[in-house]
Protein backbone atom coordinates (compact mmCIF):
# COMPACT_ATOMS: atom_id res chain seq x y z
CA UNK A 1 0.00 0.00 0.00
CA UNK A 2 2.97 1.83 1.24
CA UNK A 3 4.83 1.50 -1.95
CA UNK A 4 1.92 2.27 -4.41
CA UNK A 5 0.85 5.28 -2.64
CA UNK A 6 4.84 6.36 -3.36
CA UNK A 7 4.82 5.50 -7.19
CA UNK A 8 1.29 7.08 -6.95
CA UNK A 9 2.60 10.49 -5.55
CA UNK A 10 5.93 10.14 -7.60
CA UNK A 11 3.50 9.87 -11.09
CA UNK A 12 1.93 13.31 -9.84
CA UNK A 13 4.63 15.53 -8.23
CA UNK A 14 8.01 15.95 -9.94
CA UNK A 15 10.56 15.25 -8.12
CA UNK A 16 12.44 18.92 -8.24
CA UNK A 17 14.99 21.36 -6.55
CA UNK A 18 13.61 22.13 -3.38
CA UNK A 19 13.96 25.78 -4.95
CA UNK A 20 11.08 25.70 -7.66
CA UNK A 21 9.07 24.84 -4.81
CA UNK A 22 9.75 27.84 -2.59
CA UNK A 23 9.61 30.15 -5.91
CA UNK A 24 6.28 28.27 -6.70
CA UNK A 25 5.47 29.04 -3.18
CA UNK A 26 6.36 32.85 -3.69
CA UNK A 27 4.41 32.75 -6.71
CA UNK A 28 0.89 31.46 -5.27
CA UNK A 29 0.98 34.02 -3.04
CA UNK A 30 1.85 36.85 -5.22
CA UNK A 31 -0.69 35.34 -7.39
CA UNK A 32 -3.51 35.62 -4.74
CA UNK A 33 -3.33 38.86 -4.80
CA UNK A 34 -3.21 39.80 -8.28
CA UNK A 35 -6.18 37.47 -8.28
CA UNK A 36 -7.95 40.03 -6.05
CA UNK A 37 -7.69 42.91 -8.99
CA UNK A 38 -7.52 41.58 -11.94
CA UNK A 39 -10.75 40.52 -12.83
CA UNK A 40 -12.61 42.82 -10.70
CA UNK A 41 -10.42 46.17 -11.33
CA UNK A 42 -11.97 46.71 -14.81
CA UNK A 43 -15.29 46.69 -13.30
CA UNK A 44 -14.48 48.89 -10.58
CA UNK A 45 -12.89 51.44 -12.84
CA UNK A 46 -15.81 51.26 -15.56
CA UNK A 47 -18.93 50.93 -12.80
CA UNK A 48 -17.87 52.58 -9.92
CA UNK A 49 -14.69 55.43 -10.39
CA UNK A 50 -16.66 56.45 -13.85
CA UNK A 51 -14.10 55.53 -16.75
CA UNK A 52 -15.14 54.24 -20.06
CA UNK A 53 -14.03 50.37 -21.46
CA UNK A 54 -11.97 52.52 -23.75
CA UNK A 55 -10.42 54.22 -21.72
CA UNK A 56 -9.90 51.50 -19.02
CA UNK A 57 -8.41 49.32 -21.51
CA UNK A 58 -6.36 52.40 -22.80
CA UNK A 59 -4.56 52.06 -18.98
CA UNK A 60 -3.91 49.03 -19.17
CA UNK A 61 -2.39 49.21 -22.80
CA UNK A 62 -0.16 51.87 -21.64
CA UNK A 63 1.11 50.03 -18.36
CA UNK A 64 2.30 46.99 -21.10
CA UNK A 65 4.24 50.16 -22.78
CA UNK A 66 6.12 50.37 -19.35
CA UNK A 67 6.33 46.77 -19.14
CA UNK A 68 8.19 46.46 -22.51
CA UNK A 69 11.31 48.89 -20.67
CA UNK A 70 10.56 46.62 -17.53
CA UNK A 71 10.78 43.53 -19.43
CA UNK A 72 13.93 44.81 -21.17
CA UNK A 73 16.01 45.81 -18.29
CA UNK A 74 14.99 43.07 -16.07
CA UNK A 75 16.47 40.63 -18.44
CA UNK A 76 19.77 42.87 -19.14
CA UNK A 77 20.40 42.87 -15.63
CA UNK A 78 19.48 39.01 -15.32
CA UNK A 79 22.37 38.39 -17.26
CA UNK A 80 24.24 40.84 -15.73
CA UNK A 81 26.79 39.23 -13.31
CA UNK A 82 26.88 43.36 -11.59
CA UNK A 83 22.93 42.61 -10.76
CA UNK A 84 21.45 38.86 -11.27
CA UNK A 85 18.25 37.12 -11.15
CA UNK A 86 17.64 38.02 -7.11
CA UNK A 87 17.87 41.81 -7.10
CA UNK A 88 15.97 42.05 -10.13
CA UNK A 89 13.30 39.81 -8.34
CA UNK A 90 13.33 41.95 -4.93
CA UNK A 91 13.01 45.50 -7.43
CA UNK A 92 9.96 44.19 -9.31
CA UNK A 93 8.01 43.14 -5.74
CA UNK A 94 9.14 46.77 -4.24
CA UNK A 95 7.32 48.69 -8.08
CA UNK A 96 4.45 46.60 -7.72
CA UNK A 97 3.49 47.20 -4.13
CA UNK A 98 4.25 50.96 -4.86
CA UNK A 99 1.57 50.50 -8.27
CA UNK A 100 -0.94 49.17 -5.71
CA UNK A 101 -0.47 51.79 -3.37
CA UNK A 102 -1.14 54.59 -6.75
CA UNK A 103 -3.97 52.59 -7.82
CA UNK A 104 -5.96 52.82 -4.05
CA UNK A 105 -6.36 56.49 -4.58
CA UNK A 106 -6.76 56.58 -7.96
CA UNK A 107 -10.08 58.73 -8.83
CA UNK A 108 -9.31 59.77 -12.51
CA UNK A 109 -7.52 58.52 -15.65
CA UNK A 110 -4.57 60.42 -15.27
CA UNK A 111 -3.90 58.63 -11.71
CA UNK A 112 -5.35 55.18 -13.01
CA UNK A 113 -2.63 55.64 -15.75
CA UNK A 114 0.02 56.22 -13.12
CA UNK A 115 -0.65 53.36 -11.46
CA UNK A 116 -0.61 50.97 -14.22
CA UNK A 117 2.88 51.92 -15.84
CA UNK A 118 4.72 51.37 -12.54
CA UNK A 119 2.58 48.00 -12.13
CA UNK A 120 3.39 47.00 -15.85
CA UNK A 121 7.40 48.18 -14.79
CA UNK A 122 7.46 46.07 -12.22
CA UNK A 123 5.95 42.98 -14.19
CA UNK A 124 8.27 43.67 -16.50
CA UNK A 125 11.18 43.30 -14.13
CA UNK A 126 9.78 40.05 -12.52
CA UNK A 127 8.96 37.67 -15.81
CA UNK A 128 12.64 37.48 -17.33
CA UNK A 129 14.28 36.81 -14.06
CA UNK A 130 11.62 34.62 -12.04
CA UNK A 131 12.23 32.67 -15.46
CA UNK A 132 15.66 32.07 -15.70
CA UNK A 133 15.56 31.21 -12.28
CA UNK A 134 13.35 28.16 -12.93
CA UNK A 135 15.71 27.36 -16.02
CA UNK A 136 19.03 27.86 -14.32
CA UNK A 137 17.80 25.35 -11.23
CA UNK A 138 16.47 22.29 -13.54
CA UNK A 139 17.63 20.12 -15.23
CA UNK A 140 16.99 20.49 -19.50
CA UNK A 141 14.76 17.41 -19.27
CA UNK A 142 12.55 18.59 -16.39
CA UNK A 143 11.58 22.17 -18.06
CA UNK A 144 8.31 21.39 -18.87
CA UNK A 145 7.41 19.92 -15.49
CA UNK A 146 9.54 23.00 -13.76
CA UNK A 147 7.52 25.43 -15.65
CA UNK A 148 4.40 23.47 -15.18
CA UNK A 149 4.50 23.62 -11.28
CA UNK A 150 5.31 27.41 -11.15
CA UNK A 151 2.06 27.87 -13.51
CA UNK A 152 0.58 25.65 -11.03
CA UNK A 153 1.48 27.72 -8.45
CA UNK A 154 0.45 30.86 -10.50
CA UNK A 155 -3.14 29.36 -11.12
CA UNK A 156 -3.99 28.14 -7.88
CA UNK A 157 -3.06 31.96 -5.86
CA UNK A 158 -5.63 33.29 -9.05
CA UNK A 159 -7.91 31.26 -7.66
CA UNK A 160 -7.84 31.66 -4.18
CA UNK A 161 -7.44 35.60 -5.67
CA UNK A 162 -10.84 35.27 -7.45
CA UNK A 163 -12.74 33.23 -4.36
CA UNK A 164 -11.46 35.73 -1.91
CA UNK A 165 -11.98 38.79 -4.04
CA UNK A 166 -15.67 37.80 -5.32
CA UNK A 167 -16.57 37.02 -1.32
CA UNK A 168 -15.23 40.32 -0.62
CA UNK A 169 -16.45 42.61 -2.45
CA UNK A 170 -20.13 40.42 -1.91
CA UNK A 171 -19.76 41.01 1.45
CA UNK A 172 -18.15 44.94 1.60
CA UNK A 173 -18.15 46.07 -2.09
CA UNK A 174 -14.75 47.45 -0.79
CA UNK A 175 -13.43 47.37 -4.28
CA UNK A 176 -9.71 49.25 -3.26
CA UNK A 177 -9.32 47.05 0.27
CA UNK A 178 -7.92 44.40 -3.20
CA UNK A 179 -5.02 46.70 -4.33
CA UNK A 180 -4.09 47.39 -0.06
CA UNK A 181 -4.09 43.20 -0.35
CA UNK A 182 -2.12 42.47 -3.31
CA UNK A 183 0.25 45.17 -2.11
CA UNK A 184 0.77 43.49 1.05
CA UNK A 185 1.45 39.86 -0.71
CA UNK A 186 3.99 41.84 -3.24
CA UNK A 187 6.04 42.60 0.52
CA UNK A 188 5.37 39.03 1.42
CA UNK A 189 6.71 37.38 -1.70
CA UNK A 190 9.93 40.23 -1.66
CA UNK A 191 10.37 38.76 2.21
CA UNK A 192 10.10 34.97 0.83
CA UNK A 193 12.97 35.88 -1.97
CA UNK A 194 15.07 37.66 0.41
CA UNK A 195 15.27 35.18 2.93
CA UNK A 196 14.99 31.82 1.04
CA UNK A 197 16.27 31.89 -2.60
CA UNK A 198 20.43 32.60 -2.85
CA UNK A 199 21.40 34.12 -6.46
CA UNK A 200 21.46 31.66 -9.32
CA UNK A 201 23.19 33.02 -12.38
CA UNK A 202 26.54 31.32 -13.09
CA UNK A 203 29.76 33.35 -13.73
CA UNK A 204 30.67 32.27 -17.58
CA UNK A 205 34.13 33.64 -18.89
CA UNK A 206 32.68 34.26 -22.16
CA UNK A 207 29.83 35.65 -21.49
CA UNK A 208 28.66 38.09 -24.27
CA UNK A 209 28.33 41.92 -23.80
CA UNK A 210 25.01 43.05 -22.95
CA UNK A 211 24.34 44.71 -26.59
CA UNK A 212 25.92 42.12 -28.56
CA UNK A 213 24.04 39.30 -26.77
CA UNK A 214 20.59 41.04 -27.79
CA UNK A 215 21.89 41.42 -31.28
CA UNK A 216 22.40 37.68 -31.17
CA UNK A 217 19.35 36.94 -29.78
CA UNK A 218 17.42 39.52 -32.58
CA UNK A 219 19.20 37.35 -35.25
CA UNK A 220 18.04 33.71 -34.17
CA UNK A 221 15.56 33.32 -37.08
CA UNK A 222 13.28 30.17 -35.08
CA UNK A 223 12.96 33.09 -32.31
CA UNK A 224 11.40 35.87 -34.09
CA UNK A 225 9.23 33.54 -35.87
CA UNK A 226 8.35 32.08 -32.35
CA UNK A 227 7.90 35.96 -31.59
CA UNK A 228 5.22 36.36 -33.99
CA UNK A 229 2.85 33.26 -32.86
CA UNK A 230 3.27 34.31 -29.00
CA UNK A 231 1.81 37.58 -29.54
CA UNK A 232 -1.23 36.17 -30.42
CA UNK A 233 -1.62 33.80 -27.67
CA UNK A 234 -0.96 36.61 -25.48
CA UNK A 235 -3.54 38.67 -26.74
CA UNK A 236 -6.07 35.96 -26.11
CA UNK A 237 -4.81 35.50 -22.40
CA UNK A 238 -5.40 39.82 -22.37
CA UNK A 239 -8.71 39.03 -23.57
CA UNK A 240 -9.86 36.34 -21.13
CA UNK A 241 -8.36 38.50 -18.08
CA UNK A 242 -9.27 42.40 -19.14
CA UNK A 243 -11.95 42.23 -22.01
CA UNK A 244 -14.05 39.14 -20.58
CA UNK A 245 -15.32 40.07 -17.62
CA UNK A 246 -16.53 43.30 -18.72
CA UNK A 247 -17.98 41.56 -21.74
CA UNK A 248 -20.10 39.28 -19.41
CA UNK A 249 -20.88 41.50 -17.38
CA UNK A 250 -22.24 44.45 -19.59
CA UNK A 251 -23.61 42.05 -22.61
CA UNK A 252 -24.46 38.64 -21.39
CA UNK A 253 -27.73 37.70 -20.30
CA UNK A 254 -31.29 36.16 -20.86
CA UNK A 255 -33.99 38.58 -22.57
CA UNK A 256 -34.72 39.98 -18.79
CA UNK A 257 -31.31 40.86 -17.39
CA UNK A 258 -28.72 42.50 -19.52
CA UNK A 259 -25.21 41.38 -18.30
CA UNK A 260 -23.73 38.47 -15.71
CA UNK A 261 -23.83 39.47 -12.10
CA UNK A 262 -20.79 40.02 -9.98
CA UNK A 263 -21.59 36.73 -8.24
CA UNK A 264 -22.10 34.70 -10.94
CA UNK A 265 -18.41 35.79 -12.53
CA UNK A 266 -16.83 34.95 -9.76
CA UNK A 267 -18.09 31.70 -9.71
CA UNK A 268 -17.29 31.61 -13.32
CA UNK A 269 -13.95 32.44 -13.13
CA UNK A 270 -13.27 30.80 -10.34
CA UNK A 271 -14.10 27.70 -12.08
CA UNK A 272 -11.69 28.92 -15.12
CA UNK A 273 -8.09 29.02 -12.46
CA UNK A 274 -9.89 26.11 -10.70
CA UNK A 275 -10.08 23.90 -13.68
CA UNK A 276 -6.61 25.69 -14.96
CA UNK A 277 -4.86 24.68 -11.75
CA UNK A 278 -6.28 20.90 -11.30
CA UNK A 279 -5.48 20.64 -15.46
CA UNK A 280 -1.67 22.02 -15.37
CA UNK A 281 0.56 19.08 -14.61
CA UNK A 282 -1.64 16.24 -16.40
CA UNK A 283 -1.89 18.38 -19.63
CA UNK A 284 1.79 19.07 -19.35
CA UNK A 285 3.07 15.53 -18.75
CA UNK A 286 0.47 14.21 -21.73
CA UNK A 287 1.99 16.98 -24.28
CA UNK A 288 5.23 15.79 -23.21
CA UNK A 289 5.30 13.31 -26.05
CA UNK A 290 4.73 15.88 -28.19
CA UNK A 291 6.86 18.62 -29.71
CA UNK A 292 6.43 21.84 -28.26
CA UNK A 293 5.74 23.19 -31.63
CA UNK A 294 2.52 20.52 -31.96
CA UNK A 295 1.65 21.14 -28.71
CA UNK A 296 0.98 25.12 -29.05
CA UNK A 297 -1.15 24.10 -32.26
CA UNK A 298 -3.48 22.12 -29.80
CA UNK A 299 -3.66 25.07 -27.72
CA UNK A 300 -4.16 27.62 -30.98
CA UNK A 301 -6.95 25.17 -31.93
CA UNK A 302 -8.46 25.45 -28.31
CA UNK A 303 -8.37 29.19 -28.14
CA UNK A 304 -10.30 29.54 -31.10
CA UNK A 305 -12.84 27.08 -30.15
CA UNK A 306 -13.17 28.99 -26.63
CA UNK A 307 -13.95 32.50 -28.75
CA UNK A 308 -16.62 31.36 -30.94
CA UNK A 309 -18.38 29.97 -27.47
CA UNK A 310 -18.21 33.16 -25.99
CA UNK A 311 -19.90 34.80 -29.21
CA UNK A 312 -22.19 32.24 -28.58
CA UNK A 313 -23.20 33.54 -24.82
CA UNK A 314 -22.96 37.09 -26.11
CA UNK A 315 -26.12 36.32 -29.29
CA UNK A 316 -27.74 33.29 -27.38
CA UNK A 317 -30.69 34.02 -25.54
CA UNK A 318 -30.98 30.68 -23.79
CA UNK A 319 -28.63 29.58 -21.36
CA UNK A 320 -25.79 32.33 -21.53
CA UNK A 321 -24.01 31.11 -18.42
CA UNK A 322 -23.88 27.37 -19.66
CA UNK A 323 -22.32 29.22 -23.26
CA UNK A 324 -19.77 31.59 -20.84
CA UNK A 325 -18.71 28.20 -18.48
CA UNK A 326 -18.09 26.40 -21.63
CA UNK A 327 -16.00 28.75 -23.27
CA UNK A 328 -14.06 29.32 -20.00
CA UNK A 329 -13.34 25.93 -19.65
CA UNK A 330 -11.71 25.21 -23.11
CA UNK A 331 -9.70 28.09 -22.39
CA UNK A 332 -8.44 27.07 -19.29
CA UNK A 333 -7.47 24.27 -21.03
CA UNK A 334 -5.73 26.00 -23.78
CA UNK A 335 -4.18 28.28 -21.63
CA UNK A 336 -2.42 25.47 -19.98
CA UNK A 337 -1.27 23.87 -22.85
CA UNK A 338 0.26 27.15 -23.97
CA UNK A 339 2.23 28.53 -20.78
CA UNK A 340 5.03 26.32 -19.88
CA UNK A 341 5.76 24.82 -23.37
CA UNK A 342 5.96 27.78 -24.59
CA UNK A 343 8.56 29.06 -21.87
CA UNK A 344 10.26 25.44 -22.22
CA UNK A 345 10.37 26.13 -26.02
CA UNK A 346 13.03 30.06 -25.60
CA UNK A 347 14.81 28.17 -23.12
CA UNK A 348 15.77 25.20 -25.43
CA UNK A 349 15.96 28.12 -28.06
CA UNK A 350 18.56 30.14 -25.69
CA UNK A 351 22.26 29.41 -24.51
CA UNK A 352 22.75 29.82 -21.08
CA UNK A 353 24.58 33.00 -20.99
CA UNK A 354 21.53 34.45 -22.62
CA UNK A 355 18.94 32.93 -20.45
CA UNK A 356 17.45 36.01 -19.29
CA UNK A 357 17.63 38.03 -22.22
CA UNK A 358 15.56 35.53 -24.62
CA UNK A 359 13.01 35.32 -21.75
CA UNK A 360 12.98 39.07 -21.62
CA UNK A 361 12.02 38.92 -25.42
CA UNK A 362 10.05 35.97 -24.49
CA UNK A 363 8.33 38.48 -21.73
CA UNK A 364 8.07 41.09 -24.20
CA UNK A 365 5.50 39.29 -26.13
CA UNK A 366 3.17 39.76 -23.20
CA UNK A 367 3.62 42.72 -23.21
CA UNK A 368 2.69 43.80 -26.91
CA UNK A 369 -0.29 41.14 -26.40
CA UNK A 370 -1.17 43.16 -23.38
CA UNK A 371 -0.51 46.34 -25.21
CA UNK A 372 -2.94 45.03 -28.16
CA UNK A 373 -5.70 43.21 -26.51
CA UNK A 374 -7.52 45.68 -23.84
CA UNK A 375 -7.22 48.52 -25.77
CA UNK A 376 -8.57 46.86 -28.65
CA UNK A 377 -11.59 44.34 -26.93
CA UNK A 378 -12.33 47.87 -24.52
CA UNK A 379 -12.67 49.87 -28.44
CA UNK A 380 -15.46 46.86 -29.64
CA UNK A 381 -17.03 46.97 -26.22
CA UNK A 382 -17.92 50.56 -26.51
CA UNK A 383 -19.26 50.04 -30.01
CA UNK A 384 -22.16 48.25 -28.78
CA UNK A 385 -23.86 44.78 -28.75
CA UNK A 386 -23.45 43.64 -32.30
CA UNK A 387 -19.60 44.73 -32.73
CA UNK A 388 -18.76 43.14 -28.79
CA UNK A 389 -20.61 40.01 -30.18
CA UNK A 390 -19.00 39.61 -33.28
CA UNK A 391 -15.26 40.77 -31.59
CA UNK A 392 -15.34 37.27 -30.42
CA UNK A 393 -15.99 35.41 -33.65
CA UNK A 394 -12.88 37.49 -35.33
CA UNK A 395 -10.41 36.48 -32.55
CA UNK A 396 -11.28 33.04 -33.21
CA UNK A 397 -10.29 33.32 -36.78
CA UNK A 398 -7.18 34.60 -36.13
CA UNK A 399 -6.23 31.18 -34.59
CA UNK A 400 -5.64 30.50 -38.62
CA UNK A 401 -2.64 32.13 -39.27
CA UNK A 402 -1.46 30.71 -35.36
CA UNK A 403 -1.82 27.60 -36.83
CA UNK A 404 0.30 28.31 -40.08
CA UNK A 405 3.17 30.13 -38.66
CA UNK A 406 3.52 27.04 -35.90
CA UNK A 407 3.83 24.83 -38.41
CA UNK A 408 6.42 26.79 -40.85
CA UNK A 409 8.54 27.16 -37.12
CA UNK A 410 8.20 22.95 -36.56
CA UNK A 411 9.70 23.00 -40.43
CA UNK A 412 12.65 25.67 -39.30
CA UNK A 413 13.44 23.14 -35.83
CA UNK A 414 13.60 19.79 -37.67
């Protein structure tokens, strides 16, 4: 009994650095708290402080233009043996409890703005070096599982985010007591680095120049066509987490209520990091058998299944919230088919003096995704019904060319 418990628990947790589990740690509980704002914060800003989708969306847009210098520097200095992966780690918790603090008293757009670049800075520092910490710790042939548990991580603190933040605001409607919370796990998870993870990046002789090891990076053909496929995917995760829940709430809903209720997206999306979390390591291990190249075609083909069911809640008059549960489930799905191959995929791209610079371009993509993406789904929410519907149906087209530059990069790795 003993034993098959073992091979049992063995089949299910990788066996890993005792380090990937205190970042993973770190990470869930960062993770909670962004799960307190981000799918309630658009709603707050739209419903309660008075800004349009537009303009909301504009924000966030904006704080992805300050994440592209984040995501820059914080994988310069990765690579840097003068900074490292640890102090680039402890500067991105210290931005992003200062954005949360900005974006308490924000009342206007000017403020809102504010708040979001230094919150997009300090993403931008933590991606590339959280990153190559995971890579630099484990073992080539354990990436995927690595990358895997620290999504785990990341999905599970969502959704104890989500629970928490839904029964909050429920029970309060104390929409900024979320940004005072994440702010306070941001200090928790800069504590939890300080104290528990030593630096990681390796001194290497020949080590390129900082300048001549992004021009090296720029010139790796399989990595810019990589680049062009992960934009996309990002926007779709922008969509899901900024565009979405404003959707639902605003547009779906049976002939006698016009939107979701707060309550009923919680539960929603609760189910989506729920179903995310319990889905991360099974998917992972199953794709292992796949190349990473077929593997983000499943996902492409997922995402664009997931967008034509949301059109379908949006111009459905019967049963919107089986249409919106639906969707959210095959992109919880997709999105964890996507996340840690596609991570596993730059660093089998990268050598290891470069780690941190290909996951800052890596990184980057996020950020033009989250530049595109709420800007974009907050202009076709403001344009009324039939546009916001039909938004969904064009995103999942675009899943077509995902699907064609995948399989021109499988032809450039063979």
């Amino acid at each position: 009994m003993a034993n098959s418990f073992k091979a049992w628990l063995n089949h299910w947790i990788p066996d890993l650095d005792s380090r990937i589990w205190i970042l993973a740690g770190g990470r869930l509980l960062s993770q909670v708290g962004i799960g307190f704002t981000l799918f309630y914060a658009p709603i707050f800003f739209v419903d309660q402080v008075g800004l349009s989708a537009t303009q909301v969306g504009l924000g966030l847009g904006i704080g992805s233009l300050a994440g592209m210098l984040g995501r820059f520097l914080g994988g310069s200095m990765s690579d840097s043996p003068h900074w490292g992966r640890r102090p680039v780690l402890l500067c991105s918790a210290l931005v992003s409890a200062l954005a949360d603090l900005v974006l308490v008293l924000a009342n206007d757009f000017p403020i809102f703005v504010l708040g979001n670049l230094l919150m997009g800075f300090g993403i931008g520092l933590y991606w590339p070096s959280t990153e190559a910490v995971v890579a630099d710790i484990t073992p080539e042939a354990n990436h995927n599982e690595a990358f895997a548990l620290v999504r785990l991580a990341d999905s599970l603190g969502l959704g104890l985010g989500v629970i928490f933040g839904g029964w909050l605001i429920a029970a309060t409607g104390a929409y900024r007591a979320l940004f005072v919370i994440d702010g306070v796990t941001y200090l928790l998870f800069f504590a939890l680095i300080y104290f528990t993870i030593a630096e990681t990046l390796a001194v290497q002789a020949d080590r390129p120049s900082i300048w001549r090891g992004w021009g090296l990076a720029l010139s790796n053909t399989s990595l810019l066509i990589y680049v062009l496929v992960n934009v996309l995917f990002t926007t779709y995760l922008a969509q899901v987490q900024s565009t979405l829940p404003v959707y639902f709430y605003q547009f779906v809903g049976g002939p006698e209520q016009q939107g979701l209720s707060e309550a009923t997206l919680s539960l929603l999306f609760t189910w989506h990091v729920i179903l995310a979390a319990g889905l991360q390591m099974p998917v992972a291990r199953r794709l292992t058998a796949l190349s990473q190249t077929r593997g983000l075609m499943i996902s492409a083909c997922l995402w664009g299944m997931g967008f034509v069911l949301v059109g379908l809640a949006g111009i459905s008059g019967d049963f919107p919230v089986v249409w919106a549960a639906a969707a959210l489930s095959i992109m919880a799905v997709a999105m964890v088919a996507y996340t840690p191959i596609a991570t596993a995929l730059v660093v089998m791209l990268a050598p290891k003096s470069q780690r941190g610079i290909y996951l800052s371009i890596n990184s980057m993509c996020w950020a033009v995704g989250y530049f595109i993406g709420p800007p974009l789904g907050g202009w076709a929410l403001d344009q009324g019904a039939a546009i916001a519907n039909g938004f969904w149906l064009a995103m999942a087209l675009t899943a077509v060319p995902a699907l064609g530059i995948l399989h021109y990069l499988e032809q450039c790795l063979e």
